[in-house]
Protein backbone atom coordinates (compact mmCIF):
# COMPACT_ATOMS: atom_id res chain seq x y z
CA UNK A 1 10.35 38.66 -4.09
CA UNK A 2 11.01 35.93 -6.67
CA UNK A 3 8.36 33.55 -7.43
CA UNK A 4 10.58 30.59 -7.06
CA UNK A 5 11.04 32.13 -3.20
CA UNK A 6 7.36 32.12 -2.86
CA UNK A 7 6.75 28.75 -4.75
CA UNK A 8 9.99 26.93 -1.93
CA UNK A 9 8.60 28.53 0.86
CA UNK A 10 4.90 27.61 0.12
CA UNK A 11 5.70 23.77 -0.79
CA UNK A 12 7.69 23.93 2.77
CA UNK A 13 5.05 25.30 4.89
CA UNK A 14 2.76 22.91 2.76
CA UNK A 15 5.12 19.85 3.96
CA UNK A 16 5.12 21.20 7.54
CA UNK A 17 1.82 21.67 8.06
CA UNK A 18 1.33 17.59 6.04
CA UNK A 19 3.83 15.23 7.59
CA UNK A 20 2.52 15.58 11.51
CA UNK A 21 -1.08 14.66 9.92
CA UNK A 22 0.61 11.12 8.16
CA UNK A 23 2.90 10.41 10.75
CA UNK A 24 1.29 7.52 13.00
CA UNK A 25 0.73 7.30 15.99
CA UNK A 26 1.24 4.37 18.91
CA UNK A 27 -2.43 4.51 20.20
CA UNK A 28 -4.26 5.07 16.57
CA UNK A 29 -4.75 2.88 13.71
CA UNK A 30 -2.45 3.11 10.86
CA UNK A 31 -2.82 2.46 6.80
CA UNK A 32 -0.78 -0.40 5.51
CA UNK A 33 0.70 -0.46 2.24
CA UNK A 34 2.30 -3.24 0.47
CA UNK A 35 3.39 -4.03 -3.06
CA UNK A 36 0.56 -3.99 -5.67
CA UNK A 37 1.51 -7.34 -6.85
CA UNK A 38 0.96 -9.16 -3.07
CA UNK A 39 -2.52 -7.61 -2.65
CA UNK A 40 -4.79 -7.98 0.35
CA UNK A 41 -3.22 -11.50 1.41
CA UNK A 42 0.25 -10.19 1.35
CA UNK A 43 -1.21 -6.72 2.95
CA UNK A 44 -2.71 -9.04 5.81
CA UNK A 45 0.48 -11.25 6.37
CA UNK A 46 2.67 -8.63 6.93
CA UNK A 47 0.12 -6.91 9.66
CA UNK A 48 0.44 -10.33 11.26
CA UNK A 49 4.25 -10.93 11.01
CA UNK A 50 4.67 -7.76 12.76
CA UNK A 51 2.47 -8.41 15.39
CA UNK A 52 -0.33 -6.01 14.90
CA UNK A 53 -4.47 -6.78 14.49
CA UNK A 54 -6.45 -6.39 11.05
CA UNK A 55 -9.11 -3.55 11.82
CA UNK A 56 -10.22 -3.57 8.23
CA UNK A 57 -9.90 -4.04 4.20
CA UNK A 58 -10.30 -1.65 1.87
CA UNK A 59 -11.50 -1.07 -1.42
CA UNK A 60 -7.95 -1.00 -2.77
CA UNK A 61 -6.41 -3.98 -2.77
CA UNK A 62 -2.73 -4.06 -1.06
CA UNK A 63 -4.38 -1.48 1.29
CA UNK A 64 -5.61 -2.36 4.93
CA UNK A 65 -6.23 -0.79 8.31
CA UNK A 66 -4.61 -2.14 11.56
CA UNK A 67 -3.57 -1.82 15.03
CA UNK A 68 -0.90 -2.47 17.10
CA UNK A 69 1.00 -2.07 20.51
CA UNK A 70 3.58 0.45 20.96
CA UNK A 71 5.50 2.94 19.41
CA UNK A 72 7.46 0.32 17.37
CA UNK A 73 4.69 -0.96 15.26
CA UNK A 74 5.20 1.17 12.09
CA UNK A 75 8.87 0.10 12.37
CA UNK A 76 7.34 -3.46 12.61
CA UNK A 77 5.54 -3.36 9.64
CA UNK A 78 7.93 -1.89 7.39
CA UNK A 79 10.88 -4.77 8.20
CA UNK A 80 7.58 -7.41 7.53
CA UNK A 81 7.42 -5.73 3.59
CA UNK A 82 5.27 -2.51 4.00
CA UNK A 83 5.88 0.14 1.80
CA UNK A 84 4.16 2.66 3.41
CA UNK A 85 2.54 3.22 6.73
CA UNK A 86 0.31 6.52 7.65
CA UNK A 87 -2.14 7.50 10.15
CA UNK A 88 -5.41 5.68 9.15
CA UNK A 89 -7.56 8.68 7.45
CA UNK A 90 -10.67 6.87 7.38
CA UNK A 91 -12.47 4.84 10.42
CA UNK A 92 -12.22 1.51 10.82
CA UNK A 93 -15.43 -0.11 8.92
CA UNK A 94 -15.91 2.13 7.03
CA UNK A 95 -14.56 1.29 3.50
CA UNK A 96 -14.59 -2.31 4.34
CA UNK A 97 -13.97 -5.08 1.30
CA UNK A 98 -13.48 -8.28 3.73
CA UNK A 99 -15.40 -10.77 3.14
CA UNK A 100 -18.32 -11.02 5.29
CA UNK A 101 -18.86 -7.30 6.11
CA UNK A 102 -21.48 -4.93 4.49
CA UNK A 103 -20.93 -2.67 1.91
């Protein structure tokens, strides 16, 4: 076999075995991306404009954790300005940056 057939079919069954991980879920948290030019305030208005609940900050600025209801809340967030939405990989709390929590 070619190594360009092994290299494909690797990077497929590498994708495969990804995307279910990132894909979020209606009963889970999710990451929230925005543009690295609106930051956490931007981050935090479009989790409100689409209706969902700030869980948490994080130490990267246009990055925050939140919730939502249903199975439309992804789609939510990206017509509010998200660029990307994943399953949350880390808990809520803890990688918080609002102010007021610890550290």
């Amino acid at each position: 076999m070619s190594t360009f057939f092994l290299m494909t079919n690797g990077l497929l069954a590498a994708a495969a075995l990804t995307v279910p991980v990132l894909l979020p879920r209606p009963d889970a948290p999710v990451l929230v991306m925005v543009a690295p030019a609106g930051g956490p305030a931007e981050a935090m208005r479009v989790v409100a404009v689409a209706g969902g609940v700030l869980l948490d900050g994080t130490r990267f600025g246009p990055v925050v954790i939140a919730a939502g209801d249903g199975p439309g809340f992804a789609t939510r967030l990206y017509a509010a300005g998200a660029v990307l939405v994943t399953a949350s990989p880390v808990r809520p709390g803890c990688s918080s940056s609002l102010p007021g929590t610890f550290r």
